[in-house]
PDB file of N, CA and C in Angstrom:
ATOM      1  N   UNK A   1      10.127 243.275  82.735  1.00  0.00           N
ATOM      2  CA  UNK A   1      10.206 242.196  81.776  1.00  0.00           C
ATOM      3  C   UNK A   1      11.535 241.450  81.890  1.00  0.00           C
ATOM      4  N   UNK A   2      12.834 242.010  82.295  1.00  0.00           N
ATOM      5  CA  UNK A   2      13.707 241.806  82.151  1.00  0.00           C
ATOM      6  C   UNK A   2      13.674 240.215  83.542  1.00  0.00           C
ATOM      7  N   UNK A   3      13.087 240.621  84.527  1.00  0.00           N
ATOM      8  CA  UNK A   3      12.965 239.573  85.533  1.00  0.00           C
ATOM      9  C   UNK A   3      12.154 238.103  84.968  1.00  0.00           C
ATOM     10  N   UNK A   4      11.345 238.291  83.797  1.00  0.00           N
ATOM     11  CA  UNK A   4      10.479 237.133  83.344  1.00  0.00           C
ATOM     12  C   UNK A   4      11.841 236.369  82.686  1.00  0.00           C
ATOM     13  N   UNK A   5      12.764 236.897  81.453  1.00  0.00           N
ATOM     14  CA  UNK A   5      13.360 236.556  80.899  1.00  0.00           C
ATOM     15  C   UNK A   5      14.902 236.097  81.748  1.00  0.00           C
ATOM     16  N   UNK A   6      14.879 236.722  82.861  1.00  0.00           N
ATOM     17  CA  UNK A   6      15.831 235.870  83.969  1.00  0.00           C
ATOM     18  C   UNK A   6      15.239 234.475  84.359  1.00  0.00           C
ATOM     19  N   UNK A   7      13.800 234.893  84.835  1.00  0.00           N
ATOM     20  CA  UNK A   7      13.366 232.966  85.344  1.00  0.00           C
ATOM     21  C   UNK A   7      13.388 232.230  84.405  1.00  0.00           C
ATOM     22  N   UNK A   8      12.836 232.585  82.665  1.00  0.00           N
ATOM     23  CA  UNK A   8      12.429 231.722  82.009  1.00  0.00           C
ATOM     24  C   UNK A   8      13.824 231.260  81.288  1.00  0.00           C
ATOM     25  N   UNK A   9      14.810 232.382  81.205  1.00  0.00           N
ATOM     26  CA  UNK A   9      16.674 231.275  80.952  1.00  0.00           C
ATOM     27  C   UNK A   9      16.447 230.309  82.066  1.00  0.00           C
ATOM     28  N   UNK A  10      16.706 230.586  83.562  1.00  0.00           N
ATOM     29  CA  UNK A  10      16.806 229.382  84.310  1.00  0.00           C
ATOM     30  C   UNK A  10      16.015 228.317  84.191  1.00  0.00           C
ATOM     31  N   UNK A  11      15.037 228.295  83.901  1.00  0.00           N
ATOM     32  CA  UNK A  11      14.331 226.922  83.543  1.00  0.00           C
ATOM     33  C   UNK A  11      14.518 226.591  82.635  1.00  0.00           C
ATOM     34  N   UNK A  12      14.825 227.004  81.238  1.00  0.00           N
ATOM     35  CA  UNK A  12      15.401 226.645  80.007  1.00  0.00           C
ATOM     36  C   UNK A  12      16.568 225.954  80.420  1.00  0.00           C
ATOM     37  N   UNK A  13      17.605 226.402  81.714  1.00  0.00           N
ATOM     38  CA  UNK A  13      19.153 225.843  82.176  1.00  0.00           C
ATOM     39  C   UNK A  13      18.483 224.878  82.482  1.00  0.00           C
ATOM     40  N   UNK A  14      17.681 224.753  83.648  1.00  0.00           N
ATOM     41  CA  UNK A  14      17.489 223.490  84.393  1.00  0.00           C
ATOM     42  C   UNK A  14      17.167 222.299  83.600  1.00  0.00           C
ATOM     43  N   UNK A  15      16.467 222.329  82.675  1.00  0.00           N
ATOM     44  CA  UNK A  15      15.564 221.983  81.541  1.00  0.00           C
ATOM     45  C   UNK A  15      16.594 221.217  80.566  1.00  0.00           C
ATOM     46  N   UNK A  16      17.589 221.458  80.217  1.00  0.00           N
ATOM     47  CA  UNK A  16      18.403 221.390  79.179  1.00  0.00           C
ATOM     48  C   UNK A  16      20.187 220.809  79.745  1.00  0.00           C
ATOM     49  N   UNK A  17      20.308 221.106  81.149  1.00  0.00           N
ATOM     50  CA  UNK A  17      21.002 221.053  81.657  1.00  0.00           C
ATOM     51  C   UNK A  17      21.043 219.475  82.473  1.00  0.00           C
ATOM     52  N   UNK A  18      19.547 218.723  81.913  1.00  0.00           N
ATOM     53  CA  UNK A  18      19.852 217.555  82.385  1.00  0.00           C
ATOM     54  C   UNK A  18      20.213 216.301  81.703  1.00  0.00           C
ATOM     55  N   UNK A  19      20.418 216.856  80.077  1.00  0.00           N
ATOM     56  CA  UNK A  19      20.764 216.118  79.263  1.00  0.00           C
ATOM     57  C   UNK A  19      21.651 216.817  78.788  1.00  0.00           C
ATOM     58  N   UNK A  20      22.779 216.382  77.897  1.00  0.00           N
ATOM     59  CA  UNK A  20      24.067 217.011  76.747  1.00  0.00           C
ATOM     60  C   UNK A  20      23.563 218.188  76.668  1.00  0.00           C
ATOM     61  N   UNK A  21      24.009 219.591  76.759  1.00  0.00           N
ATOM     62  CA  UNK A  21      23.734 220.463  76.241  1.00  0.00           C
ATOM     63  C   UNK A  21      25.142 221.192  75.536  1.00  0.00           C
ATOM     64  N   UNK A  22      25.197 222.519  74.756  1.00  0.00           N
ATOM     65  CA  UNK A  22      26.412 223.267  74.579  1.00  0.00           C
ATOM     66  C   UNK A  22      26.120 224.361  75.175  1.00  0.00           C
ATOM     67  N   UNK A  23      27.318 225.179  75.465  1.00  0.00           N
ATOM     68  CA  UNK A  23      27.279 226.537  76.192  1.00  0.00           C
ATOM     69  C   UNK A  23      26.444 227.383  75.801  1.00  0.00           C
ATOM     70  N   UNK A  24      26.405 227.404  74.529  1.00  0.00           N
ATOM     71  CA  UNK A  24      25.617 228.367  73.468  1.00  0.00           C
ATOM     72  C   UNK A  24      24.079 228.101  73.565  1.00  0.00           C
ATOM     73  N   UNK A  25      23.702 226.814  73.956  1.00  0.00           N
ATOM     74  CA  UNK A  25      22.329 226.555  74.212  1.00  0.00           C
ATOM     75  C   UNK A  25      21.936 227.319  75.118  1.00  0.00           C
ATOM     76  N   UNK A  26      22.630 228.147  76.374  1.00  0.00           N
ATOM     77  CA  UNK A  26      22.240 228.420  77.193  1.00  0.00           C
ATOM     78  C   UNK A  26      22.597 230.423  77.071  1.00  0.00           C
ATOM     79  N   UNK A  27      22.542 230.640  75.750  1.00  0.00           N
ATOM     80  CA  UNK A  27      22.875 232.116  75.843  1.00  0.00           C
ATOM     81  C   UNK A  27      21.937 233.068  74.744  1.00  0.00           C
ATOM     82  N   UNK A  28      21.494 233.944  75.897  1.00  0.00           N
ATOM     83  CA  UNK A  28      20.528 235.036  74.711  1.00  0.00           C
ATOM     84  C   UNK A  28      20.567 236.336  74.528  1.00  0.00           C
ATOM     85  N   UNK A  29      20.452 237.028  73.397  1.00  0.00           N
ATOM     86  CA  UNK A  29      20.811 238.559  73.498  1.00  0.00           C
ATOM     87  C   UNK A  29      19.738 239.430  73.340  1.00  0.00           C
ATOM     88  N   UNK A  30      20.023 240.313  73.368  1.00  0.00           N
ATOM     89  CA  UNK A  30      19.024 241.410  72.935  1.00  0.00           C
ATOM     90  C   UNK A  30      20.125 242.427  72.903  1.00  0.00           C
ATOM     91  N   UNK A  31      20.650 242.525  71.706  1.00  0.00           N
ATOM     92  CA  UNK A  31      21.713 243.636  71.035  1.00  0.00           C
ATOM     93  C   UNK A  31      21.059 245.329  70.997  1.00  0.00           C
ATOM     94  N   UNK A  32      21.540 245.823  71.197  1.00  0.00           N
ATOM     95  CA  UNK A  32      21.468 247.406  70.805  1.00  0.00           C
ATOM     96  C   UNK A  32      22.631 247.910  69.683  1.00  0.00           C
ATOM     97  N   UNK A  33      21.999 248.353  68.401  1.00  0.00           N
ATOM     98  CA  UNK A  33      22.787 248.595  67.581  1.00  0.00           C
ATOM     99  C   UNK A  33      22.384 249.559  67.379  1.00  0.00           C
ATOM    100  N   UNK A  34      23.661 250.435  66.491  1.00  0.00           N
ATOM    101  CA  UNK A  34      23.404 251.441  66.027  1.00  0.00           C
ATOM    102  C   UNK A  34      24.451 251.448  64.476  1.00  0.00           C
ATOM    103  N   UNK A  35      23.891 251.911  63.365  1.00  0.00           N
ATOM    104  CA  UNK A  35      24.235 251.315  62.246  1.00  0.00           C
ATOM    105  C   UNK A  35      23.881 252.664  60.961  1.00  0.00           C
ATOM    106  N   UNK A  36      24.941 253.358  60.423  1.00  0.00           N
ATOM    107  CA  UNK A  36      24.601 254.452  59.310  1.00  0.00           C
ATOM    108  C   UNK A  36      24.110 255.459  59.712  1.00  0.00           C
ATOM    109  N   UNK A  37      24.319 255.892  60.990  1.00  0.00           N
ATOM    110  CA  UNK A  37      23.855 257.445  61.512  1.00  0.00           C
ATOM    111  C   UNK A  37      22.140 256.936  61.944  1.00  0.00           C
ATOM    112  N   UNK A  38      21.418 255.977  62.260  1.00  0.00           N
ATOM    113  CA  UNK A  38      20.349 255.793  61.926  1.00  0.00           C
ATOM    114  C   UNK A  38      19.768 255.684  63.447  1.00  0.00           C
ATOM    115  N   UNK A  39      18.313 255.749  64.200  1.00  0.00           N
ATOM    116  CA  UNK A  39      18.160 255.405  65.409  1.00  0.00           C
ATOM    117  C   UNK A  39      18.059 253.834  65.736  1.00  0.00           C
ATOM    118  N   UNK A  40      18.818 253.483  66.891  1.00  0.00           N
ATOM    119  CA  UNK A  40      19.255 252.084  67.235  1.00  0.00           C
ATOM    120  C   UNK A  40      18.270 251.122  67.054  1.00  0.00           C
ATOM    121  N   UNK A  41      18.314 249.573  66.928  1.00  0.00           N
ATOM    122  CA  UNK A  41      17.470 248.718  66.533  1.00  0.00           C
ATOM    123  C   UNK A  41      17.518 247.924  67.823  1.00  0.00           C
ATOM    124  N   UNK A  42      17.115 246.740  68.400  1.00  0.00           N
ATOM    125  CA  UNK A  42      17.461 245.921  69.195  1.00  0.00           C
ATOM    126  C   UNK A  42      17.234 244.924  68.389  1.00  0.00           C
ATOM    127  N   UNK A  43      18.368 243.968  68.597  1.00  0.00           N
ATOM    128  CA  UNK A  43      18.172 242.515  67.929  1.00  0.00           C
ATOM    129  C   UNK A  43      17.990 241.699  68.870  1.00  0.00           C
ATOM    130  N   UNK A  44      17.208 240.421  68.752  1.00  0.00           N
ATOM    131  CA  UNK A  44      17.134 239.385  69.632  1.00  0.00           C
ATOM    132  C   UNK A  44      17.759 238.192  68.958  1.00  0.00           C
ATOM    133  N   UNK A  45      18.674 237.528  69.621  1.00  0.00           N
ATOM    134  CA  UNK A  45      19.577 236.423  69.331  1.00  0.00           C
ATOM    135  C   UNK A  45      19.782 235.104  69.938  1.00  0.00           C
ATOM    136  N   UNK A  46      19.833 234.154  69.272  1.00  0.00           N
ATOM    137  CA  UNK A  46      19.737 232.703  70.258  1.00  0.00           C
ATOM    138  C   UNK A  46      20.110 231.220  69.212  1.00  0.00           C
ATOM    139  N   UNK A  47      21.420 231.240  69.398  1.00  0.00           N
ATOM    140  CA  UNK A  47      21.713 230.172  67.966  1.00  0.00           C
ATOM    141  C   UNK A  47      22.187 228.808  68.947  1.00  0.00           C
ATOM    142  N   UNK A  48      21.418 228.073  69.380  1.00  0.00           N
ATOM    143  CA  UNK A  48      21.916 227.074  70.129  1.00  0.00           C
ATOM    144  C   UNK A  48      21.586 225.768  69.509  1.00  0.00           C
ATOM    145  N   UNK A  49      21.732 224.594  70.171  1.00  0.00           N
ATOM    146  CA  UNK A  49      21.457 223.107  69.266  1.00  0.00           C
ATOM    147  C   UNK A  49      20.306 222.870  69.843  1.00  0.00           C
ATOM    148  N   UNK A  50      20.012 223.287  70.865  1.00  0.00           N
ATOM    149  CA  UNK A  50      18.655 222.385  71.458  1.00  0.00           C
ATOM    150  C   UNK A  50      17.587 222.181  70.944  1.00  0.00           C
ATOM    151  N   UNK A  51      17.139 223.738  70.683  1.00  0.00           N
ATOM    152  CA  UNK A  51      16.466 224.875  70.305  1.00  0.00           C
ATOM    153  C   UNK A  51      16.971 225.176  68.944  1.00  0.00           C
ATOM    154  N   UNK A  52      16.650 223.770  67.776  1.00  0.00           N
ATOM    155  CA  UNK A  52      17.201 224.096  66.632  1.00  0.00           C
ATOM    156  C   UNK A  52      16.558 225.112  65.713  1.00  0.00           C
ATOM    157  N   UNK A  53      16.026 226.121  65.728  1.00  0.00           N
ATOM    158  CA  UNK A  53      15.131 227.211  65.408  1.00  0.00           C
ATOM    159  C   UNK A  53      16.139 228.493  65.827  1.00  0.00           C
ATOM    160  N   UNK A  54      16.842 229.111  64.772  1.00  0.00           N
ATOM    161  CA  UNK A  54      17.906 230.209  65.114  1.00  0.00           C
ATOM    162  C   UNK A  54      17.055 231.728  65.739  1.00  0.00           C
ATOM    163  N   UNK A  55      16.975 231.674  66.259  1.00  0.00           N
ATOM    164  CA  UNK A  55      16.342 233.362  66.927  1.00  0.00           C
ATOM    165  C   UNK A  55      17.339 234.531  66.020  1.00  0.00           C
ATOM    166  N   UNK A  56      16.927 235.447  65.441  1.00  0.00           N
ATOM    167  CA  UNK A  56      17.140 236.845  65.095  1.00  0.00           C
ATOM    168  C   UNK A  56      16.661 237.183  64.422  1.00  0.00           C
ATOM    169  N   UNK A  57      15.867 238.836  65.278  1.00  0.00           N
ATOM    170  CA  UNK A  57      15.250 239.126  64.689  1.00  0.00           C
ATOM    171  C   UNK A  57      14.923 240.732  65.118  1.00  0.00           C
ATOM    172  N   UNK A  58      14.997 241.955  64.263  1.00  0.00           N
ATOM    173  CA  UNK A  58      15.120 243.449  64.775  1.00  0.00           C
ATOM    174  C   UNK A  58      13.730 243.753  65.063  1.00  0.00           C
ATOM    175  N   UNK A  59      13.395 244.725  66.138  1.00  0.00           N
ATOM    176  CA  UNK A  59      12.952 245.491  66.654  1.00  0.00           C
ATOM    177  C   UNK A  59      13.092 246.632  66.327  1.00  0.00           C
ATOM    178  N   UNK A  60      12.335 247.872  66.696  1.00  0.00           N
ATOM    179  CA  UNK A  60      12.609 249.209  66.882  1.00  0.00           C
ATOM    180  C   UNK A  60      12.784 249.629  68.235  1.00  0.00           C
ATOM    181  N   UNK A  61      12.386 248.748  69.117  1.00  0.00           N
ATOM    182  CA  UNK A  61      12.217 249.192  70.805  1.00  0.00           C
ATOM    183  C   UNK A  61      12.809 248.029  71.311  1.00  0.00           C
ATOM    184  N   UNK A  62      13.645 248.708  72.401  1.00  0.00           N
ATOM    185  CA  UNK A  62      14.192 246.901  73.716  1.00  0.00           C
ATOM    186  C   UNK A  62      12.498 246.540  74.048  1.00  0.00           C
ATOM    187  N   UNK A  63      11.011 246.817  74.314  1.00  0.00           N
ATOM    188  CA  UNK A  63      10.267 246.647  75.053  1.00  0.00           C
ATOM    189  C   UNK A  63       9.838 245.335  73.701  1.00  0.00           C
ATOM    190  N   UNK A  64       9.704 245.849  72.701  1.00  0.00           N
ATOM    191  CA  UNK A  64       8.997 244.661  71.625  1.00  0.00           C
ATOM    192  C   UNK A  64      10.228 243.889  71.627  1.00  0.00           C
ATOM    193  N   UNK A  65      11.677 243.624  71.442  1.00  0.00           N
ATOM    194  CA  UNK A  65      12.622 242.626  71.248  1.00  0.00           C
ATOM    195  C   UNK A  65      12.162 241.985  72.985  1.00  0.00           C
ATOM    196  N   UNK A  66      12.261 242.514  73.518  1.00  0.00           N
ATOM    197  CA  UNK A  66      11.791 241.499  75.097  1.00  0.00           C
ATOM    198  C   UNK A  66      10.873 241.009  75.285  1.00  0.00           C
ATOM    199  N   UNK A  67       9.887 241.305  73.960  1.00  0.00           N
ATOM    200  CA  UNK A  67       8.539 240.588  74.449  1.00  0.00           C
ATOM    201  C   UNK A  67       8.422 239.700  73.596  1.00  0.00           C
ATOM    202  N   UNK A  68       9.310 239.582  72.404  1.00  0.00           N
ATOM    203  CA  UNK A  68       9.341 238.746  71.621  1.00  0.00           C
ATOM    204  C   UNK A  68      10.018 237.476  72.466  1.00  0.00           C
ATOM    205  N   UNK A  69      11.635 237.950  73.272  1.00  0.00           N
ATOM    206  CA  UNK A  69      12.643 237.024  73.716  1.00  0.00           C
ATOM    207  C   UNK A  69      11.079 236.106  74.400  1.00  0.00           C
ATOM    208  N   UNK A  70      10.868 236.636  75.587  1.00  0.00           N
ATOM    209  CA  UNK A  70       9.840 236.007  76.602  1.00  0.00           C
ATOM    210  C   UNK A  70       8.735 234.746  76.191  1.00  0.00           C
ATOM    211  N   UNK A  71       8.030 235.412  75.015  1.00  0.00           N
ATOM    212  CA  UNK A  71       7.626 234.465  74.119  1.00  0.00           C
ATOM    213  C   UNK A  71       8.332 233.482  73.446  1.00  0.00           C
ATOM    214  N   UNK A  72       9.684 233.409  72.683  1.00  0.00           N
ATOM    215  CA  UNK A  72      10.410 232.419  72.502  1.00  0.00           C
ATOM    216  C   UNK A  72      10.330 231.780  73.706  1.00  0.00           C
ATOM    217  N   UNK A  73      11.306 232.347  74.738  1.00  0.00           N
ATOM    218  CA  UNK A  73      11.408 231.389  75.928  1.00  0.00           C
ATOM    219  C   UNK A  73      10.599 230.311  76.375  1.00  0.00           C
ATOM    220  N   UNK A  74       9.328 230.776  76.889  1.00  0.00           N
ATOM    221  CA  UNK A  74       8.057 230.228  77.038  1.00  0.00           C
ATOM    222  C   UNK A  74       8.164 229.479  76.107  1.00  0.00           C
ATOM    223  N   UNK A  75       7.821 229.587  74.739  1.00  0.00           N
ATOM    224  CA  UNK A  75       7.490 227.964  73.973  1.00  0.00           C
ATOM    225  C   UNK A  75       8.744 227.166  73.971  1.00  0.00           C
ATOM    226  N   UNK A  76       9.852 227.578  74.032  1.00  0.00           N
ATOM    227  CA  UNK A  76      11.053 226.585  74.504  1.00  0.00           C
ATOM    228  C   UNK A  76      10.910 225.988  75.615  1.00  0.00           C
ATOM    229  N   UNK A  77      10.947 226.498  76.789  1.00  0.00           N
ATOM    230  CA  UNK A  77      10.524 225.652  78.089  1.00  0.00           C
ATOM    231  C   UNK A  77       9.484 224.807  77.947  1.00  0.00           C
ATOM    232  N   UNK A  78       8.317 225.282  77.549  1.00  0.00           N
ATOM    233  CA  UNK A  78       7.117 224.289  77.488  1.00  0.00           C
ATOM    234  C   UNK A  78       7.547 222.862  76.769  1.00  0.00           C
ATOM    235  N   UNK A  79       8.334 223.297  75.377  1.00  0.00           N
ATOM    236  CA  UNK A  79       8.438 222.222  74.830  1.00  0.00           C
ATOM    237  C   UNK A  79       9.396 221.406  75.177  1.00  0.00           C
ATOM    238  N   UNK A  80      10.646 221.942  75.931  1.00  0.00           N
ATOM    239  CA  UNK A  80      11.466 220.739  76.355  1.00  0.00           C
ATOM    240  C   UNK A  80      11.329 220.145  77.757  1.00  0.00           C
ATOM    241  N   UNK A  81      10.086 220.641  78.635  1.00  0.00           N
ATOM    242  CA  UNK A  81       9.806 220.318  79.261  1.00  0.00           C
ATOM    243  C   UNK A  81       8.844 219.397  79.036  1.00  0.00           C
ATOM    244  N   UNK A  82       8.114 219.235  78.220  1.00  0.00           N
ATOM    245  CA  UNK A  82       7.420 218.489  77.419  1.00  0.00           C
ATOM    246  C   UNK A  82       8.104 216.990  76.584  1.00  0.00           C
ATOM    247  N   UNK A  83       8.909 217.451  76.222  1.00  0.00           N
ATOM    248  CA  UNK A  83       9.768 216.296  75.554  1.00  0.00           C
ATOM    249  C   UNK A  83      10.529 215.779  76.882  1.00  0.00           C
ATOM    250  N   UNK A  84      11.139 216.488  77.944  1.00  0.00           N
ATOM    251  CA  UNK A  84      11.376 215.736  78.871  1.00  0.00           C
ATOM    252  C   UNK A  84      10.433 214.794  79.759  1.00  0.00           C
ATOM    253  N   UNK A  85       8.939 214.610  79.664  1.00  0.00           N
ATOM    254  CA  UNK A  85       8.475 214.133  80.501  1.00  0.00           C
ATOM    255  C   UNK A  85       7.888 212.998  79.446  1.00  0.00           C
ATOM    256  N   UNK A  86       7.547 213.132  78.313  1.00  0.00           N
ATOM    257  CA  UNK A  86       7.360 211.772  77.374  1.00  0.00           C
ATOM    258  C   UNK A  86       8.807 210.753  77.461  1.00  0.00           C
ATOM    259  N   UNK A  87       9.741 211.249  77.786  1.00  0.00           N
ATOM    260  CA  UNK A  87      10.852 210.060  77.960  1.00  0.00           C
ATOM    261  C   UNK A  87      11.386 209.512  78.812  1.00  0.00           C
TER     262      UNK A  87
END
């Protein structure tokens, strides 16, 4: 999974990278925390301008926070690839 969410940042770069973007548009996490003696959470994170829709959001497993990221991704690409070709 980790290879889907490598191609689908780069096309989000390419994508975004041909108009104004900020650094932060182009950065995503998937945190591993650990918090009160408790078993770790994964957070998924993504606070950029493009993509005005703030991503975070916990998991119990990296496999569901990555399948969530992938799915964000995907409808981000679609759509600014989309808005790039109406203009």
């Amino acid at each position: 999974m980790d290879h889907q969410i490598t191609a689908l940042t780069k096309q989000w770069f390419e994508l975004v990278g041909r108009d104004h973007h900020k650094d932060r548009d182009c950065h995503f996490y998937v945190e591993k925390r650990w918090s009160y003696g408790e078993p770790p959470v994964y957070v998924v994170q993504h606070q950029g301008y493009v993509w005005d829709e703030p991503i975070d959001e916990t998991f119990p497993t990296y496999t569901a926070a990555a399948r969530l990221l992938v799915e964000k991704l995907r409808e981000m690409v679609a759509a600014e690839r989309e808005w790039s070709e109406s203009g």
